[in-house]
C-alpha atoms as a PDB file:
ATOM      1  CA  UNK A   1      33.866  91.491 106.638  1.00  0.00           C
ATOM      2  CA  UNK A   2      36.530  89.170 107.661  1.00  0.00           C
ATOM      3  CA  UNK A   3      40.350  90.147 107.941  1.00  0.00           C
ATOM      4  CA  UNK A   4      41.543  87.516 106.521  1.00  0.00           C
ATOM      5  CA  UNK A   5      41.197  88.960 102.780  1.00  0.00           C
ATOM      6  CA  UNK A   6      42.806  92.143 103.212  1.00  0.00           C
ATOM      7  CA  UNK A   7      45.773  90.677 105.380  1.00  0.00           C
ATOM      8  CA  UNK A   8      46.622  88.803 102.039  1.00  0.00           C
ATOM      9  CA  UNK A   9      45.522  91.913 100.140  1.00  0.00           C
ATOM     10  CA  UNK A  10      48.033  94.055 102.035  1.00  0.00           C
ATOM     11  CA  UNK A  11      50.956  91.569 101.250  1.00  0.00           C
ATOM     12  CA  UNK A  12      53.583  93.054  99.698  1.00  0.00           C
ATOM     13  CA  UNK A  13      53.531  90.953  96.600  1.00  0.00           C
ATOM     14  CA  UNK A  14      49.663  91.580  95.857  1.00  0.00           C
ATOM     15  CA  UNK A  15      51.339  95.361  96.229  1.00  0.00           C
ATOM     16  CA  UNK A  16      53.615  95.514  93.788  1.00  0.00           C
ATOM     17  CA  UNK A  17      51.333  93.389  91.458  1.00  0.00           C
ATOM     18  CA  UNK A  18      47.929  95.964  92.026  1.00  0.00           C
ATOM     19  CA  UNK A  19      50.607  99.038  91.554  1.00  0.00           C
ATOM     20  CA  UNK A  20      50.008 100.961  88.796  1.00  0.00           C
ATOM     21  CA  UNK A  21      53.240 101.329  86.112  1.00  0.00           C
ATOM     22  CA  UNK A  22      55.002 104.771  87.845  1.00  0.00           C
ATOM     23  CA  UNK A  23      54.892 102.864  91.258  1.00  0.00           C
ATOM     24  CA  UNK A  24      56.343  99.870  89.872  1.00  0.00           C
ATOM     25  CA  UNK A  25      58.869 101.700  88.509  1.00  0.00           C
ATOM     26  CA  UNK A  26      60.031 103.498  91.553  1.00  0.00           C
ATOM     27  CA  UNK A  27      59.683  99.765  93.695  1.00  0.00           C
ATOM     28  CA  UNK A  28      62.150  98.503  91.396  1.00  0.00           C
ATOM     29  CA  UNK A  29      64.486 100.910  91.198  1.00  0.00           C
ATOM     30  CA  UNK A  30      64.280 101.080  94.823  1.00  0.00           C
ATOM     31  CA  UNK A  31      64.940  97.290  95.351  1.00  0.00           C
ATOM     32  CA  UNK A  32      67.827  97.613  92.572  1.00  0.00           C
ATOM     33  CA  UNK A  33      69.216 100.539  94.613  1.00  0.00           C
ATOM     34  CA  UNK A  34      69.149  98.165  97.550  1.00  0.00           C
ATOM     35  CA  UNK A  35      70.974  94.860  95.847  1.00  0.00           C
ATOM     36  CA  UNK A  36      73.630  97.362  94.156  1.00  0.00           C
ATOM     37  CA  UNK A  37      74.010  99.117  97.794  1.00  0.00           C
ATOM     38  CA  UNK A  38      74.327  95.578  99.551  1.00  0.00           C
ATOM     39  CA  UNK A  39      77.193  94.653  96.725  1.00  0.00           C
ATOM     40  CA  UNK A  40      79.467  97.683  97.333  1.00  0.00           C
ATOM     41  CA  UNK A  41      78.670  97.126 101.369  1.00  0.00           C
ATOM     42  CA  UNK A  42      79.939  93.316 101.334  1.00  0.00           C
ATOM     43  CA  UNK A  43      83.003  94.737  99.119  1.00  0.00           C
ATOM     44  CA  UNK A  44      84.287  97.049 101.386  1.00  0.00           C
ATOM     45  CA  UNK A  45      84.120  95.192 104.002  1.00  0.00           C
ATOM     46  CA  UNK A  46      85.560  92.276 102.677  1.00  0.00           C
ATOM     47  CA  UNK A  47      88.670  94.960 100.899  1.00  0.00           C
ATOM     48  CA  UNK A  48      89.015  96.791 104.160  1.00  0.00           C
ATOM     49  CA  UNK A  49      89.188  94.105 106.808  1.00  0.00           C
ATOM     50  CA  UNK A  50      91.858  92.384 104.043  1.00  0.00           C
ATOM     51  CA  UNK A  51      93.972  95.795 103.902  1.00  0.00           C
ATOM     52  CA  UNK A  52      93.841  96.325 107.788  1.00  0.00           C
ATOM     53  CA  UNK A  53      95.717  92.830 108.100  1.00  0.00           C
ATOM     54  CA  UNK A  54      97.829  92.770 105.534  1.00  0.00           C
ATOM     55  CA  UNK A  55      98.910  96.461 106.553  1.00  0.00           C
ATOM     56  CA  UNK A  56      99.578  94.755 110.123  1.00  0.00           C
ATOM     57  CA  UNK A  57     101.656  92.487 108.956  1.00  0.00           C
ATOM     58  CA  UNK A  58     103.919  95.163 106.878  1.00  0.00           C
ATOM     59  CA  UNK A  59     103.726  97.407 109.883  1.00  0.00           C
ATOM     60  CA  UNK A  60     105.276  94.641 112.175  1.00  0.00           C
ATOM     61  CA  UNK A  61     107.952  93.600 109.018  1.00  0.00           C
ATOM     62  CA  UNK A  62     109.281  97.514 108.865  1.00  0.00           C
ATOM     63  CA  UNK A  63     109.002  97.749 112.556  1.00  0.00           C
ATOM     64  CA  UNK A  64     111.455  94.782 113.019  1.00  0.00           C
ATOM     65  CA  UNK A  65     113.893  96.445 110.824  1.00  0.00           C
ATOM     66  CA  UNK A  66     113.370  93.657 108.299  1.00  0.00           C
ATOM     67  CA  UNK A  67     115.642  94.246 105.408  1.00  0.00           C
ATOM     68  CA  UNK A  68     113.856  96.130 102.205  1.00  0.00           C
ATOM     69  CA  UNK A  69     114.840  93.231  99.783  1.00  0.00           C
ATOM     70  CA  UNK A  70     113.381  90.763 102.024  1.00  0.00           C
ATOM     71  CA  UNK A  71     109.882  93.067 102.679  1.00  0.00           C
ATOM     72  CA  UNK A  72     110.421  93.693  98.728  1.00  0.00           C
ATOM     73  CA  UNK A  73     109.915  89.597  98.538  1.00  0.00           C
ATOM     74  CA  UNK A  74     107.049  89.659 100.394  1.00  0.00           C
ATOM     75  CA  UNK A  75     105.158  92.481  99.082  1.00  0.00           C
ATOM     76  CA  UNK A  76     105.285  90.543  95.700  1.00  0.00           C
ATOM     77  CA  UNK A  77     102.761  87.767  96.872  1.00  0.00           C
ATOM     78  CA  UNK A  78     100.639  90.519  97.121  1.00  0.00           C
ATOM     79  CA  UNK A  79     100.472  92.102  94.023  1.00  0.00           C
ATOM     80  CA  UNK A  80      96.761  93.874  94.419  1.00  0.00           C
ATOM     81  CA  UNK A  81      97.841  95.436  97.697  1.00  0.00           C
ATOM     82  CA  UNK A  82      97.985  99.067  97.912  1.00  0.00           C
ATOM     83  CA  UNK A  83     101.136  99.408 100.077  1.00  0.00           C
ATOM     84  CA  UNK A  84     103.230  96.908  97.443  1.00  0.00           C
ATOM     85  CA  UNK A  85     101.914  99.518  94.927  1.00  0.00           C
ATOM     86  CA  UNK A  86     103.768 102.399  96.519  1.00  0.00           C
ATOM     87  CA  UNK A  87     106.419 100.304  97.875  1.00  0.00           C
ATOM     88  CA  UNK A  88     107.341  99.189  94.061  1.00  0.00           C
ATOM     89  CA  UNK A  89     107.288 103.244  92.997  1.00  0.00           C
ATOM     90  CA  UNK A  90     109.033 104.419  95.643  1.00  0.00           C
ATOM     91  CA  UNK A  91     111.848 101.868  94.684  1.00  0.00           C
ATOM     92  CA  UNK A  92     111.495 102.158  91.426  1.00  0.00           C
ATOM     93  CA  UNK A  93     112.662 105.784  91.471  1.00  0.00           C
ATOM     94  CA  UNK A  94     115.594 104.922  93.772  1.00  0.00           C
ATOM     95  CA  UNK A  95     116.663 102.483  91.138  1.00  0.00           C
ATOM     96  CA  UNK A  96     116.615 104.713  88.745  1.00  0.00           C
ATOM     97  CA  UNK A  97     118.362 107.618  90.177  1.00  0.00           C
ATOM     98  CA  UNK A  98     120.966 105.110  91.116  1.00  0.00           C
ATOM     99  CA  UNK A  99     121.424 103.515  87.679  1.00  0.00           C
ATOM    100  CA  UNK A 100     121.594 107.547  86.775  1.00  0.00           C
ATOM    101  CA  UNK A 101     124.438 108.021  89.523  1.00  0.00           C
ATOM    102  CA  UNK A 102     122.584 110.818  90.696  1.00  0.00           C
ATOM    103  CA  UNK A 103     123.035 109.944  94.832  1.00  0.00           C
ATOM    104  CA  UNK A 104     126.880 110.563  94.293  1.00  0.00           C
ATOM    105  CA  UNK A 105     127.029 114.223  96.263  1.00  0.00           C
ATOM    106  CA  UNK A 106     125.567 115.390  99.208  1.00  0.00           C
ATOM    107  CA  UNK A 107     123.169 117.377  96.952  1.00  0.00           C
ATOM    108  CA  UNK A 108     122.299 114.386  94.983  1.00  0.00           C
ATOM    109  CA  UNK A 109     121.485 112.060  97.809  1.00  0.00           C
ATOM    110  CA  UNK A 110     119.391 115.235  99.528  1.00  0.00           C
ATOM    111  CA  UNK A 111     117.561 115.798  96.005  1.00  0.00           C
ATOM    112  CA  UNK A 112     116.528 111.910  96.197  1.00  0.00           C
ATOM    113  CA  UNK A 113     115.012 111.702  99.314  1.00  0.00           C
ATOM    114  CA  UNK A 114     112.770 114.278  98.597  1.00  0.00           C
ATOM    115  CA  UNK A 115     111.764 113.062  95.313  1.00  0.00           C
ATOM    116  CA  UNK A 116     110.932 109.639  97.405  1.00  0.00           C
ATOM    117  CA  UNK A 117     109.054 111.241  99.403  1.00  0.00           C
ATOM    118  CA  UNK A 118     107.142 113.035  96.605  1.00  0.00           C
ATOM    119  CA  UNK A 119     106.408 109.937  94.799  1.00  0.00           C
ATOM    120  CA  UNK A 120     105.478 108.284  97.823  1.00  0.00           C
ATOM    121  CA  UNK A 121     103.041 111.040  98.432  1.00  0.00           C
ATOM    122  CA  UNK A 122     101.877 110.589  94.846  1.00  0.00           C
ATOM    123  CA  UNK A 123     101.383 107.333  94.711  1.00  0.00           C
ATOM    124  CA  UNK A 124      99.767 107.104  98.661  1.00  0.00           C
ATOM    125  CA  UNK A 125      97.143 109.981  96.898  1.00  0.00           C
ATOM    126  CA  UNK A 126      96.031 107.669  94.207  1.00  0.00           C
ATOM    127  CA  UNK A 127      95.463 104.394  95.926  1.00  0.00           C
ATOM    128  CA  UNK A 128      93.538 106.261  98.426  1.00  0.00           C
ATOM    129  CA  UNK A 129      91.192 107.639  95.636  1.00  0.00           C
ATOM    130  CA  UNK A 130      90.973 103.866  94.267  1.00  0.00           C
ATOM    131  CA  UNK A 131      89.641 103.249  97.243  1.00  0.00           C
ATOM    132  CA  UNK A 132      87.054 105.654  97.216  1.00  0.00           C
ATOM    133  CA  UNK A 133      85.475 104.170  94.726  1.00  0.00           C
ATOM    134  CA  UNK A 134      82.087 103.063  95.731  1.00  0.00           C
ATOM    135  CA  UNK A 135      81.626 105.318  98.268  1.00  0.00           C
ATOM    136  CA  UNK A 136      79.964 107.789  96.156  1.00  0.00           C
ATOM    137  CA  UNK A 137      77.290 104.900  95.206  1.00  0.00           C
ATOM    138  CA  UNK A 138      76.597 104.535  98.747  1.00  0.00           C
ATOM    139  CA  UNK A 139      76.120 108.046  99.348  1.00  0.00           C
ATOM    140  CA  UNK A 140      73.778 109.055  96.603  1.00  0.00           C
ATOM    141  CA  UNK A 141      71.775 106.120  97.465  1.00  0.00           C
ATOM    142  CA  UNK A 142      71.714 107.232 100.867  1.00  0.00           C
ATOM    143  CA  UNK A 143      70.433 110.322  99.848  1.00  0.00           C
ATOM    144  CA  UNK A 144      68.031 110.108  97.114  1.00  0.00           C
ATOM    145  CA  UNK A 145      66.307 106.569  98.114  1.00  0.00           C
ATOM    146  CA  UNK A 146      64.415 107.907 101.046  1.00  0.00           C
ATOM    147  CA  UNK A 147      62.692 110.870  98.340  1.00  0.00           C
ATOM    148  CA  UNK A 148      62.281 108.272  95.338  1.00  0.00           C
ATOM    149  CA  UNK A 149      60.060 106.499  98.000  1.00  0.00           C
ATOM    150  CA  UNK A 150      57.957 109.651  98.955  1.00  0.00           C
ATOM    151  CA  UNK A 151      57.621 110.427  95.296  1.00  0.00           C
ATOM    152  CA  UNK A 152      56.070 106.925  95.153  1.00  0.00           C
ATOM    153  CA  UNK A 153      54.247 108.173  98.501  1.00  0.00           C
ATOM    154  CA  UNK A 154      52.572 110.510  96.738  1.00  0.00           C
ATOM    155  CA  UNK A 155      51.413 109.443  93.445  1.00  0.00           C
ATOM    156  CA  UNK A 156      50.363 106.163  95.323  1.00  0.00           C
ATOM    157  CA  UNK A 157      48.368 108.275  97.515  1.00  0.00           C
ATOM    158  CA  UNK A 158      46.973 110.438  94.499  1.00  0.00           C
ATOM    159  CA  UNK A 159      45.595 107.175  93.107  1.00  0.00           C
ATOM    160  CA  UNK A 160      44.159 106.408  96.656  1.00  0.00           C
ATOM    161  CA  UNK A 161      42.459 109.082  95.859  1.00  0.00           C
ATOM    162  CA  UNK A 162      41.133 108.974  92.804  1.00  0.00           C
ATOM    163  CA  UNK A 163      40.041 105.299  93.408  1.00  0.00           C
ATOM    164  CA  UNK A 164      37.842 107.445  95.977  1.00  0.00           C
ATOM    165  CA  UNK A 165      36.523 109.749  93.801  1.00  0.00           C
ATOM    166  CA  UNK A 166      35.754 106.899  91.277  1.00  0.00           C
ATOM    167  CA  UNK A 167      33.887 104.397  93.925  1.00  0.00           C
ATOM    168  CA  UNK A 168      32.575 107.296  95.927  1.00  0.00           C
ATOM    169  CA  UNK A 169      33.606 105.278  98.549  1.00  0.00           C
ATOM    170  CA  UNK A 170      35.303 105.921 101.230  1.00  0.00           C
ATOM    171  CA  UNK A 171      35.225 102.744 103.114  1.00  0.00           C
ATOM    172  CA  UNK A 172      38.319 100.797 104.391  1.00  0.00           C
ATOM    173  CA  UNK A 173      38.268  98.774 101.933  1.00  0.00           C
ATOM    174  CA  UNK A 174      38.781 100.876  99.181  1.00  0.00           C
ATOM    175  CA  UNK A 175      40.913 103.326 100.748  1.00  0.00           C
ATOM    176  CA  UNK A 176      43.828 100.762 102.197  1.00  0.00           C
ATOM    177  CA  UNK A 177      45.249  99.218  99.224  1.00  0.00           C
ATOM    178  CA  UNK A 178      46.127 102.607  98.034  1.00  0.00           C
ATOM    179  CA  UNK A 179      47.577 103.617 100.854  1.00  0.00           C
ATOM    180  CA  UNK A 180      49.107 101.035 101.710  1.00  0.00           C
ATOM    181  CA  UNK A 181      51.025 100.633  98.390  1.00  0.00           C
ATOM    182  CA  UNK A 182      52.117 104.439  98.906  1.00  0.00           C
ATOM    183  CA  UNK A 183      53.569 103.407 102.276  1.00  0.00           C
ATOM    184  CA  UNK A 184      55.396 100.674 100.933  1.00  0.00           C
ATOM    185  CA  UNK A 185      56.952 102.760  98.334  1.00  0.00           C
ATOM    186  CA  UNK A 186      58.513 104.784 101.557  1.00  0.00           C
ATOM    187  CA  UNK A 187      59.354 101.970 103.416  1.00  0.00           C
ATOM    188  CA  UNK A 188      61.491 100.335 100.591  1.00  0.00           C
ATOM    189  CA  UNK A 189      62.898 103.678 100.115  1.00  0.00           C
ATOM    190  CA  UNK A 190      64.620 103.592 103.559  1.00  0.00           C
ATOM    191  CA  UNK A 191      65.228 100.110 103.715  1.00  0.00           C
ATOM    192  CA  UNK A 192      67.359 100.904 100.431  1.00  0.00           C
ATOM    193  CA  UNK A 193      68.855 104.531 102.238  1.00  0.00           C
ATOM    194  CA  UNK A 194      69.318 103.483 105.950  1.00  0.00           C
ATOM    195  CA  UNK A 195      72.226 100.361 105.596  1.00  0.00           C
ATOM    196  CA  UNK A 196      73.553 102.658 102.531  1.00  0.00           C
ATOM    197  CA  UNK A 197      74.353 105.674 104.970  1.00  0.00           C
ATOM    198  CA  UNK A 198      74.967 103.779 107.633  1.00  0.00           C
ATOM    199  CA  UNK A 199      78.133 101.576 105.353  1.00  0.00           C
ATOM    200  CA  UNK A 200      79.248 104.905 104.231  1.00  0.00           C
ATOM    201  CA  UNK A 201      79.726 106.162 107.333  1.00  0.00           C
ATOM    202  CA  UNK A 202      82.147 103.182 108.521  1.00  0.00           C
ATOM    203  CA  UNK A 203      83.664 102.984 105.010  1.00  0.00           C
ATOM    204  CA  UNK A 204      84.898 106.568 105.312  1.00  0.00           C
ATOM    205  CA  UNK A 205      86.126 105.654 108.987  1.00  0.00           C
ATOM    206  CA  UNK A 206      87.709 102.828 107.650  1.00  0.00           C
ATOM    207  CA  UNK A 207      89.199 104.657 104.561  1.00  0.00           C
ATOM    208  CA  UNK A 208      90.542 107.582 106.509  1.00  0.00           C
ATOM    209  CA  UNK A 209      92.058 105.003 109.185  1.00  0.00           C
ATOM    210  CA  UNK A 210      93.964 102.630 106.335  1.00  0.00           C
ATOM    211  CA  UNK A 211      94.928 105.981 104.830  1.00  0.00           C
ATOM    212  CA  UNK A 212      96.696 107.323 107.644  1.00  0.00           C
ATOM    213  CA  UNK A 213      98.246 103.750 107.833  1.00  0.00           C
ATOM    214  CA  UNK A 214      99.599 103.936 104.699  1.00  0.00           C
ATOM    215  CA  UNK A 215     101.548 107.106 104.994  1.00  0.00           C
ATOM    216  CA  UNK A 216     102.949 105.698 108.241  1.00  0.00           C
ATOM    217  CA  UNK A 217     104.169 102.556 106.231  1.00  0.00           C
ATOM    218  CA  UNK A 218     105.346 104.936 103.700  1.00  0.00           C
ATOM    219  CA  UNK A 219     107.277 106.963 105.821  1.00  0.00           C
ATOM    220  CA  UNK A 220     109.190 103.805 107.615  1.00  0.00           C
ATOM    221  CA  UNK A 221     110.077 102.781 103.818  1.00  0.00           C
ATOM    222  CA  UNK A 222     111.494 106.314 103.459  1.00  0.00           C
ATOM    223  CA  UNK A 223     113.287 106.208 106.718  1.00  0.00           C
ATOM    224  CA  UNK A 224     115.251 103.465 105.712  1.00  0.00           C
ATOM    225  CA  UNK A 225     115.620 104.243 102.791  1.00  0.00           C
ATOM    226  CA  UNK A 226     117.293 107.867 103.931  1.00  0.00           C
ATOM    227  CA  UNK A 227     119.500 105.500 106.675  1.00  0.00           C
ATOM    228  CA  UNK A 228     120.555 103.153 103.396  1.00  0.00           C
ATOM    229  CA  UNK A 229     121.875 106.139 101.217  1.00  0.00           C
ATOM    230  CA  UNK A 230     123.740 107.826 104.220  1.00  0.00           C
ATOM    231  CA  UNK A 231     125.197 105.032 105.446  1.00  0.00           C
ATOM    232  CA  UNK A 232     126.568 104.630 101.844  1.00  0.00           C
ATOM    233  CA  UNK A 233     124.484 101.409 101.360  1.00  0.00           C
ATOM    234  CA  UNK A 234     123.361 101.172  97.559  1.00  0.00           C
ATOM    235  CA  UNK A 235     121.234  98.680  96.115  1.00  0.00           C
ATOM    236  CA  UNK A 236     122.128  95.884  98.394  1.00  0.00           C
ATOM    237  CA  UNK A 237     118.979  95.970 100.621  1.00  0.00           C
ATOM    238  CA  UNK A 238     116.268  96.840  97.926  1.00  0.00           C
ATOM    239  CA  UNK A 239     115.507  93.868  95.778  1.00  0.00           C
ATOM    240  CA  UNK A 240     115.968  95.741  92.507  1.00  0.00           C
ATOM    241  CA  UNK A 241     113.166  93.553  90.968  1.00  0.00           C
ATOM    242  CA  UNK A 242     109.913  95.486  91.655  1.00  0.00           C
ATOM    243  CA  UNK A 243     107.013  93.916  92.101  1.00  0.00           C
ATOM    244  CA  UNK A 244     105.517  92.934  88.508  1.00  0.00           C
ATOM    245  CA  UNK A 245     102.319  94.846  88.742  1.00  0.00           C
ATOM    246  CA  UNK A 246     104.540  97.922  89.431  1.00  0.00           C
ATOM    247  CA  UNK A 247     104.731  98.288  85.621  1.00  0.00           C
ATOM    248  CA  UNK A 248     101.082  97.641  85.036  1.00  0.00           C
ATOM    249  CA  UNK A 249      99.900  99.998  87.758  1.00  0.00           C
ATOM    250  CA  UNK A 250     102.423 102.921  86.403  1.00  0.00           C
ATOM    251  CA  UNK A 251      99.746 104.471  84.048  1.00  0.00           C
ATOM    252  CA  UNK A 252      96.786 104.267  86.672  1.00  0.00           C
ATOM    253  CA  UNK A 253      99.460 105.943  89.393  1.00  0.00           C
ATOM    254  CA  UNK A 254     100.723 108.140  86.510  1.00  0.00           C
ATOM    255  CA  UNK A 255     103.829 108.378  88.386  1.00  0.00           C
ATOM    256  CA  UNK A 256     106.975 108.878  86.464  1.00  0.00           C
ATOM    257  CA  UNK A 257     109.985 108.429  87.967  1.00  0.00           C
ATOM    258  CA  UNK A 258     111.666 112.410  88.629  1.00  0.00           C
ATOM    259  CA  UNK A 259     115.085 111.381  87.866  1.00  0.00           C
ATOM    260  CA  UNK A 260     114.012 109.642  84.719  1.00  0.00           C
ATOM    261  CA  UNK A 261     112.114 112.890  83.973  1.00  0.00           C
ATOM    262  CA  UNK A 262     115.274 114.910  84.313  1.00  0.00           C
ATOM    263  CA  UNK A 263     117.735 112.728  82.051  1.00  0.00           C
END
């Protein structure tokens, strides 16, 4: 018998095409798993190596001792930015407890620093869950595509079977196809699972890295913020026009400003 034949037998198209409708199913499912694990891959990367710079670049701007209105300015050309999120509800309180002359006392100006830092605490929480999402896509994928495949392991291997019992043959040529369209149900299975766990793995890395990088950035805002009301300085160094999508973003961040809250 020549090879030829069952090379092109064995392809992975004259596979899928022989499998019977169960194994089809679980191929496809596996190769949507795959292209849906590939998106969310391409989009963190893409978000995180964004973030990192931009965070450099706000890192450098607060180390510098760059005026708030002027980093305010900035921050507005980035509207989708997590930082210029928090940066516009931090401010945005500090407006508002001013406008309510509630920095007057010592008492006042201590009560306002720590609502600042609450809401900047608050606000730092929720973006980081934002970007979580996705994460949990890449994990269940990483964990259920490898036994999706053996299920289609098995019941390919079942049918292997029964093609045997049928033919009462157990010759290679009856016995391959079967099993080879059982092993390619296992083999798409981890081609699906393996770049899934391995993405979640740096994703989290990533995440936990621009997460701690936030709450640094957050805590230079407050900083100067705490320098600003002690030295007596008002609103003259925070642009008191926040960021546009400050308003937008105020339901997601569910974030009310404290002083407003106590008016």
């Amino acid at each position: 018998m020549s090879t030829t034949p069952i090379a092109a037998h064995l392809s992975p198209l004259e596979l899928f095409e022989q499998a019977d409708f169960i194994v089809k199913s679980i191929l496809v499912l596996l190769a949507l798993a795959s292209f849906v694990s590939w998106g969310v891959i391409v989009d963190k990367l893409l978000r995180f190596a964004r973030l990192r710079r931009n965070a450099a670049v706000w890192s450098t701007a607060l180390s510098g001792q760059r005026s708030l209105a002027r980093l305010s300015q900035e921050l507005r050309q980035q509207p989708l930015d997590p930082f210029a999120r928090i940066f516009a509800t931090i401010t945005e309180e500090w407006h508002v407890s001013h406008r309510q002359r509630l920095h007057l006392d010592a008492t006042g100006r201590d009560n306002l620093k720590e609502r600042i830092n609450r809401v900047g605490q608050i606000a730092g929480n929720v973006e980081t869950e934002q970007l979580q999402k996705g994460l949990s896509v890449l994990a269940t994928i990483g964990s259920v595509a490898p036994f999706v495949g053996l299920f289609g392991t098995v019941w390919g291997i079942m049918n292997a079977f029964q093609g045997i019992a049928a033919n009462n043959n157990t010759s290679l040529a009856v016995v391959a196809p079967g099993i080879a369209e059982a092993l390619f149900a296992t083999a798409l299975g981890l081609v699906a699972a393996i770049p899934a766990v391995v993405a979640y793995n740096r994703a989290s890395g990533d995440l936990n890295s621009y997460a701690a990088r936030l709450a640094t950035l957050t805590g230079l805002v407050e900083v100067q913020l705490s320098r600003q009301l002690d030295s007596g300085e008002a609103l003259a160094e925070v642009s008191e026009t926040a960021p546009p999508p400050a308003k937008a973003e105020r339901s997601t961040h569910n974030v009310t400003p404290l002083a407003a809250q106590g008016a």
